[in-house]
Protein backbone atom coordinates (compact mmCIF):
# COMPACT_ATOMS: atom_id res chain seq x y z
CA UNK A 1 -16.58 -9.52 6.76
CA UNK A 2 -13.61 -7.13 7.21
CA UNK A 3 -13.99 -3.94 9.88
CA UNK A 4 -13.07 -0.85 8.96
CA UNK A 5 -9.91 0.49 11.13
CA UNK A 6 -8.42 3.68 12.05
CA UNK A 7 -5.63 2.27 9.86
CA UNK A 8 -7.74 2.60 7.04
CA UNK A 9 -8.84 5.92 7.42
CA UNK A 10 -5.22 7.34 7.87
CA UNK A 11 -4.24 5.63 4.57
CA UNK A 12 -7.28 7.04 2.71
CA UNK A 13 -6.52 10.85 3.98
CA UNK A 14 -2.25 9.61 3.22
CA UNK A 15 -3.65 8.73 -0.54
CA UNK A 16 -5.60 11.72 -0.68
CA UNK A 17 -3.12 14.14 0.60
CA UNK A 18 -0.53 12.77 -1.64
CA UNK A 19 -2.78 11.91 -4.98
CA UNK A 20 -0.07 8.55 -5.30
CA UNK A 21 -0.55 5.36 -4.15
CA UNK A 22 3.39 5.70 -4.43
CA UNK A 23 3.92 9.08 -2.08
CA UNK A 24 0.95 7.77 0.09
CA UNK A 25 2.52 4.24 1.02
CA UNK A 26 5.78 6.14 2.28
CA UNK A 27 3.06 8.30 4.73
CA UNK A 28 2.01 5.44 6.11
CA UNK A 29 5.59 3.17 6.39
CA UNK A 30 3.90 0.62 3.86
CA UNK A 31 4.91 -1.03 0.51
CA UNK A 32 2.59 0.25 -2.22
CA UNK A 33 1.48 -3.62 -2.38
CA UNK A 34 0.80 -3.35 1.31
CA UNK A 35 -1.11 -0.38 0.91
CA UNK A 36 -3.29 -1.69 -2.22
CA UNK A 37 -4.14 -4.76 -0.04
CA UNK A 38 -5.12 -2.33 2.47
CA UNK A 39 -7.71 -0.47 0.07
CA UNK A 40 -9.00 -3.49 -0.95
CA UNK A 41 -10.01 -4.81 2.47
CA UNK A 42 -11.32 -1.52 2.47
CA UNK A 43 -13.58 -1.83 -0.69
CA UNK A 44 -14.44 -5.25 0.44
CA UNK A 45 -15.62 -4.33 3.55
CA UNK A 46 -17.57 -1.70 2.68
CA UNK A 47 -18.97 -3.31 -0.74
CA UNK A 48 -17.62 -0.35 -3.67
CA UNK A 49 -14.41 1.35 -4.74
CA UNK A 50 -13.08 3.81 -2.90
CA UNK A 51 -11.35 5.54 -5.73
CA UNK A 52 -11.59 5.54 -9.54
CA UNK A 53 -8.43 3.66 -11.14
CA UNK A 54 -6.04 5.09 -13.56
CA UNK A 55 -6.96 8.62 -13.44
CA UNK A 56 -4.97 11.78 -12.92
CA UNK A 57 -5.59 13.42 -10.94
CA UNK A 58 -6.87 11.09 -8.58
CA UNK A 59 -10.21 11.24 -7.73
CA UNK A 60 -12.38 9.35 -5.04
CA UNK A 61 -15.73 7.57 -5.76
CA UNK A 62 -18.64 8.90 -3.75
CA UNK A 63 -18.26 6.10 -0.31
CA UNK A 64 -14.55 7.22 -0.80
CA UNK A 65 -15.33 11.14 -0.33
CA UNK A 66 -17.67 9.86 2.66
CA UNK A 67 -15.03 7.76 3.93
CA UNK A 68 -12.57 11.25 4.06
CA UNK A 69 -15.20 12.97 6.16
CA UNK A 70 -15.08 10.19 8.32
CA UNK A 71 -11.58 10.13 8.71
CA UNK A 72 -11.58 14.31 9.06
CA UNK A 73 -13.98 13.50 11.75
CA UNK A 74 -12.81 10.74 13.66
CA UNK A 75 -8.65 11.24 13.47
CA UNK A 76 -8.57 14.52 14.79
CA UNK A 77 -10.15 12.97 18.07
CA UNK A 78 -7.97 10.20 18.08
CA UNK A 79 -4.75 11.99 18.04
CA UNK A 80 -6.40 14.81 20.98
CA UNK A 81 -7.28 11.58 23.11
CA UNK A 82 -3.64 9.88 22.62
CA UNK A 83 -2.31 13.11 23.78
CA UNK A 84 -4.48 13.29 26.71
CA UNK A 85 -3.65 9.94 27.72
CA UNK A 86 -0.24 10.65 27.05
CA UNK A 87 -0.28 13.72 30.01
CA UNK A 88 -1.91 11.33 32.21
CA UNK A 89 1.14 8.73 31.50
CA UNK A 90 3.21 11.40 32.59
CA UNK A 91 5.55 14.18 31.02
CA UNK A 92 2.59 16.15 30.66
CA UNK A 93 4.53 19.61 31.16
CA UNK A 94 7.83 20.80 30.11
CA UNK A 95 9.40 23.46 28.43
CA UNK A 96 10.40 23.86 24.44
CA UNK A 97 12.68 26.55 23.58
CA UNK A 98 13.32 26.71 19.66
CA UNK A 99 16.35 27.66 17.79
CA UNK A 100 16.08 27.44 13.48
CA UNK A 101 19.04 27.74 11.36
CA UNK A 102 16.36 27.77 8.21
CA UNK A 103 15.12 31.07 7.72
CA UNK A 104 12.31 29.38 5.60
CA UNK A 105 11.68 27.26 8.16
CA UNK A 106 9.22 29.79 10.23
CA UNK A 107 6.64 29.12 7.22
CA UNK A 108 5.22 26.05 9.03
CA UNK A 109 7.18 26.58 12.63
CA UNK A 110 4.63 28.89 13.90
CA UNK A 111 1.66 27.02 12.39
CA UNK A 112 2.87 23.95 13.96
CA UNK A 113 3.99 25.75 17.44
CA UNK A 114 0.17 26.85 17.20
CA UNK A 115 -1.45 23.28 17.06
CA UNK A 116 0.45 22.12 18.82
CA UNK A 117 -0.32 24.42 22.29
CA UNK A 118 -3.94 23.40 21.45
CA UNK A 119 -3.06 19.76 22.38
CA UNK A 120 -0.31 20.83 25.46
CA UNK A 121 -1.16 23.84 27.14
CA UNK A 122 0.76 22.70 29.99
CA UNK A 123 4.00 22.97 27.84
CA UNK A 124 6.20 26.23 28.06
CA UNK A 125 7.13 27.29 24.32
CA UNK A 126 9.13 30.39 22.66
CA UNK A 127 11.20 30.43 19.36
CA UNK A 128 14.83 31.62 19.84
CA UNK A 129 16.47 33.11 16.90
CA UNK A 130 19.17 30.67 15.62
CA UNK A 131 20.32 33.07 12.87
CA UNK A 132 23.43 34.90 14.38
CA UNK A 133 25.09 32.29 16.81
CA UNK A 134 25.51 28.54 16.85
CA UNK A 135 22.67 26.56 18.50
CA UNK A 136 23.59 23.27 18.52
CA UNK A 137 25.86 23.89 21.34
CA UNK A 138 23.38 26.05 23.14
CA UNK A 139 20.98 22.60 23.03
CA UNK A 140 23.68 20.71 24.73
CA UNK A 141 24.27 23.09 27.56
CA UNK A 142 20.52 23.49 27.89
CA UNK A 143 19.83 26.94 27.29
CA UNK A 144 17.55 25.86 24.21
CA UNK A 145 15.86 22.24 24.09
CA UNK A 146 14.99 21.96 20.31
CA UNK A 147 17.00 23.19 17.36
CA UNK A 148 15.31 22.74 13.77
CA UNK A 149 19.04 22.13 11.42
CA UNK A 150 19.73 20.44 8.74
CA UNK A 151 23.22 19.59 9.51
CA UNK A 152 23.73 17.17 12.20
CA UNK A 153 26.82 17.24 14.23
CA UNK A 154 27.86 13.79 15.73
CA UNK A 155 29.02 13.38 19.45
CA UNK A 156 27.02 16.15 21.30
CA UNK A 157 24.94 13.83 22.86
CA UNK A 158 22.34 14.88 20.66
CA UNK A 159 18.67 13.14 19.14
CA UNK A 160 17.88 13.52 15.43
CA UNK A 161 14.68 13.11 14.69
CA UNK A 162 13.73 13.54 11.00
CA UNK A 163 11.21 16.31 9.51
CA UNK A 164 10.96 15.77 6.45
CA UNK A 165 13.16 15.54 2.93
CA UNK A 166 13.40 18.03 0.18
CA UNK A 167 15.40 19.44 -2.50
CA UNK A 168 17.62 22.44 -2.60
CA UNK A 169 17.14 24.38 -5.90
CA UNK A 170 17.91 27.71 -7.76
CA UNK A 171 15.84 30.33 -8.60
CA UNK A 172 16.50 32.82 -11.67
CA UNK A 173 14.52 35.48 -13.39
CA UNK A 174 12.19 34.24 -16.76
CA UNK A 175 14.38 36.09 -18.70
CA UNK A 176 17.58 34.96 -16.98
CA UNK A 177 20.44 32.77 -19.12
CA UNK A 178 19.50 29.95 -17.38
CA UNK A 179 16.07 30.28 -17.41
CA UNK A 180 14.05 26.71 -18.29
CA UNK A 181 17.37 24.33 -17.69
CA UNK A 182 16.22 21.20 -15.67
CA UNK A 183 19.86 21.73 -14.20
CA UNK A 184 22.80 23.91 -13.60
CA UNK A 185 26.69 22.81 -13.17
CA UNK A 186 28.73 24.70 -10.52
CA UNK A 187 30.17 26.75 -13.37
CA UNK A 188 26.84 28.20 -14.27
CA UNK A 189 27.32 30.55 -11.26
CA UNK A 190 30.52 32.15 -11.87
CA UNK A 191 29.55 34.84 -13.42
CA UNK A 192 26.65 35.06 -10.71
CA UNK A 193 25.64 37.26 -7.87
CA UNK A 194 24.30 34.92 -5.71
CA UNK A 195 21.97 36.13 -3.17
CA UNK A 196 22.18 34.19 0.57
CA UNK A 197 20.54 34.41 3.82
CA UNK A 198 23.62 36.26 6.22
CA UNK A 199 24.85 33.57 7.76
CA UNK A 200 28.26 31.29 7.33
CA UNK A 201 28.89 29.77 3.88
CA UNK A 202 29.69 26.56 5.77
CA UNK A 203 25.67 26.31 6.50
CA UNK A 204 24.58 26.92 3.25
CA UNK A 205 24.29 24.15 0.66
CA UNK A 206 24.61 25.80 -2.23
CA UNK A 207 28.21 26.07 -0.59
CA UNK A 208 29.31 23.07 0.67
CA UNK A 209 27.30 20.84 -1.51
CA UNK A 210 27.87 22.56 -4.73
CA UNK A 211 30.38 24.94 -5.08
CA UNK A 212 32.79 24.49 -2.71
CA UNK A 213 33.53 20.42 -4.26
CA UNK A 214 34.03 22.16 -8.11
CA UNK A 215 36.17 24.78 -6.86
CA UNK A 216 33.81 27.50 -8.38
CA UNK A 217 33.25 31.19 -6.36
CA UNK A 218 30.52 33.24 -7.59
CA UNK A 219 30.97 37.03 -9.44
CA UNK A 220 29.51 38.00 -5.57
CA UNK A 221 27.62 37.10 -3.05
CA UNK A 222 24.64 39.39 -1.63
CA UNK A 223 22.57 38.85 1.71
CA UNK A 224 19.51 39.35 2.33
CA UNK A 225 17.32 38.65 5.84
CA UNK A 226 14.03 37.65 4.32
CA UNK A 227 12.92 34.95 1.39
CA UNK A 228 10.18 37.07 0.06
CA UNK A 229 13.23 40.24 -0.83
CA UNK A 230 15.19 37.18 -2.36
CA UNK A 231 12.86 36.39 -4.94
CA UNK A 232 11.96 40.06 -5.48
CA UNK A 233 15.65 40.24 -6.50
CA UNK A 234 16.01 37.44 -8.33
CA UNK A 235 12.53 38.91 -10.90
CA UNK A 236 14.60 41.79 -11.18
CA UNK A 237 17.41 40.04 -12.32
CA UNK A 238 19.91 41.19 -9.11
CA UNK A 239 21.07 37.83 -8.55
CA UNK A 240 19.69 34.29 -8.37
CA UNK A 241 19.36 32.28 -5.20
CA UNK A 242 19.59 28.50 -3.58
CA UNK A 243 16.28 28.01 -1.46
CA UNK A 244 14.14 24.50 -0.42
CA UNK A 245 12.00 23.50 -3.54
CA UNK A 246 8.55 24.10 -0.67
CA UNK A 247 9.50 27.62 -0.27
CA UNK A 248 10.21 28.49 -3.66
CA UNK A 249 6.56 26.28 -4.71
CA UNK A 250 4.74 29.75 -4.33
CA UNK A 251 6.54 32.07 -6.82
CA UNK A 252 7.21 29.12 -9.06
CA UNK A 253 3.30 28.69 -9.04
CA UNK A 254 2.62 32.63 -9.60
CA UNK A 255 5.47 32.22 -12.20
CA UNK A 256 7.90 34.61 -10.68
CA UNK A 257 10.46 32.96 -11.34
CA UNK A 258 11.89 29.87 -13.07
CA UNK A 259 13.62 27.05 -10.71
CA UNK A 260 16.71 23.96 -11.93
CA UNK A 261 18.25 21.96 -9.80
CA UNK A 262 21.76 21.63 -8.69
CA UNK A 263 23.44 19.32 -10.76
CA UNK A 264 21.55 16.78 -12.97
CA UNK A 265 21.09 14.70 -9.75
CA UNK A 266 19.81 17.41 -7.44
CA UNK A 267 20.99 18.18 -3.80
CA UNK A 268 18.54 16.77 -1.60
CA UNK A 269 18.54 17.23 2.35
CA UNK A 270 16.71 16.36 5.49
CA UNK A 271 15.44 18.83 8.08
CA UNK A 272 15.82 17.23 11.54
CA UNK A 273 14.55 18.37 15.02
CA UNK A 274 17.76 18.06 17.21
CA UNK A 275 16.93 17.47 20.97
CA UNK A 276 19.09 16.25 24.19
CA UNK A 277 19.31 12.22 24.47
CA UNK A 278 17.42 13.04 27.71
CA UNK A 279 14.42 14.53 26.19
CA UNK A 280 13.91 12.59 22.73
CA UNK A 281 11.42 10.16 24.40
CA UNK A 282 9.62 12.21 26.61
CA UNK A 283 5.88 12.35 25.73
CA UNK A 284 5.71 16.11 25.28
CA UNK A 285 8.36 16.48 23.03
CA UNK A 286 7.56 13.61 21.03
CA UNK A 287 3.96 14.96 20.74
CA UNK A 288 5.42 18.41 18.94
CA UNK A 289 7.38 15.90 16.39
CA UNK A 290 4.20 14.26 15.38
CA UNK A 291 2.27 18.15 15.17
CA UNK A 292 5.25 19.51 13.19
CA UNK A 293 5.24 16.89 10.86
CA UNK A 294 1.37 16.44 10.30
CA UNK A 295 1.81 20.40 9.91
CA UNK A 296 4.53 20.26 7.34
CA UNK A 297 2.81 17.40 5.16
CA UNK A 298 -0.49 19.42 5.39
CA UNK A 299 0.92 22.35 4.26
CA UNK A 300 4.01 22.05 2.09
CA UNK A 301 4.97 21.11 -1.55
CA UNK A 302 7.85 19.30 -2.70
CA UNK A 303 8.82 17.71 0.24
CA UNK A 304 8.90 13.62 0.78
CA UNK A 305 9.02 11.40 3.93
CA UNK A 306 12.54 12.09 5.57
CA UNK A 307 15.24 9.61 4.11
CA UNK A 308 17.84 10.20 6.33
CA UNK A 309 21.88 10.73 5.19
């Protein structure tokens, strides 16, 4: 008879996290039919279904809900004792100094940062504002060593490593024009103010993905430091605003505001942790990777496995 694996657990928590055998095969880097095999082994091995079929939302059968605490139990100690072993391998201490040119970004960041100095105490760590000069340089010359950026710039000598994926969409007031499209054309925002975090248009998709290709300028353009003021503005009807589809999930959910995409395709982009060619591999740094993407999975909506440009 089959064994249970650790394998098995992590797709279980994957399918659970997810609530799609779809969503929860790309956690895992399977094929859905690899991942159906997978449960089955499971539910042959362990003599009952692990989850009811065709339901929505999805919902696990008692030995699946016992499996979960299994996996909440035993995981957790897996990944602490592959990072011990991977200070005893060496690279056990370093230093990483973080630069973000996504105001959202600080949402998870400092969650993450937090887990992560559970697992590495040894490891020097500080978050560098990336807002008001360009990072990316800074990494090469070493005065930084990660830079969270969704805008990779070839020929530094630079590592991407990929976050995550998500979509870039705008936000309008309920009672706004354009209120309950699935969509918007660049020429929607014309007559807009369109509020922005105060940095260069050339960082700002909204801008270089949507605008800037159709020619179209907003009415104005206001800026604002911090997300939770942009929506504020946006239910008042100041202005409407480009954000990530994860930070916008909150007020969409409190119904604050009403959300379309850009364009009937949508704009979607990949967050990347940038890091020197020197440093990508080294066991501390890839350790924060894995904790700010377990973080990031755990605790935003919207977003999907990174596909890469």
């Amino acid at each position: 008879m089959s064994r249970l694996e650790l394998r098995h657990l992590r797709t279980l928590t994957a399918l659970r996290d997810t609530g799609s055998l779809v969503e929860a095969a790309e956690r895992v880097f399977l094929t859905q039919s690899a991942l159906s095999h997978q449960l089955k082994v499971v539910e042959t091995a362990i003599g009952c279904p692990v989850f009811v079929r065709k339901t929505r939302p999805l919902r696990f059968t008692s030995a699946g809900v016992r499996l979960l605490q299994l996996a909440d139990e035993v995981l957790p100690l897996v990944r602490g004792a592959e990072a011990d072993l991977e200070k005893l391998a060496g690279g056990q201490a370093g230093r990483i100094l973080i630069a973000i040119e996504c105001h959202s970004c600080l949402e998870w960041l400092l969650p993450a940062i937090g887990g992560y100095r559970e697992a590495w105490p040894q490891v020097e760590m500080d978050v560098s504002s990336g807002f008001h000069f360009e990072p990316l340089p800074a990494l090469c010359r070493g005065d930084l060593d990660l830079v969270i950026t969704a805008d990779p710039i070839a020929g530094l000598g630079l590592s991407y490593l990929p976050l995550f994926s998500y979509e870039s969409q705008l936000a309008v007031a309920k009672e706004h024009r354009l209120a309950g499209r699935e969509w918007i054309a660049p020429q929607d925002l014309a007559a807009e103010t369109l509020i922005t975090y105060p940095v260069d248009r050339n960082r700002l998709v909204v801008f270089t993905g949507f605008l800037d290709p159709a020619g179209v300028v907003p009415a104005s353009v206001r800026h604002v430091e911090l997300t939770a003021m942009m929506v504020q503005l946006v239910a008042s009807r100041r202005g409407v605003v480009c954000l990530p589809n994860w930070a916008l999930h909150e007020y969409l959910k409190k119904g604050s505001v009403a959300v379309a995409s850009l364009s009937e395709e949508g704009i979607w982009s990949t967050l990347y942790a940038a890091v020197r060619e020197d440093q990508a591999e080294a066991p501390f740094m890839q350790g924060f990777i894995r904790t700010a993407i377990e973080t990031c999975f755990s605790q935003l909506s919207g977003i999907v496995t990174a596909q890469g440009d």
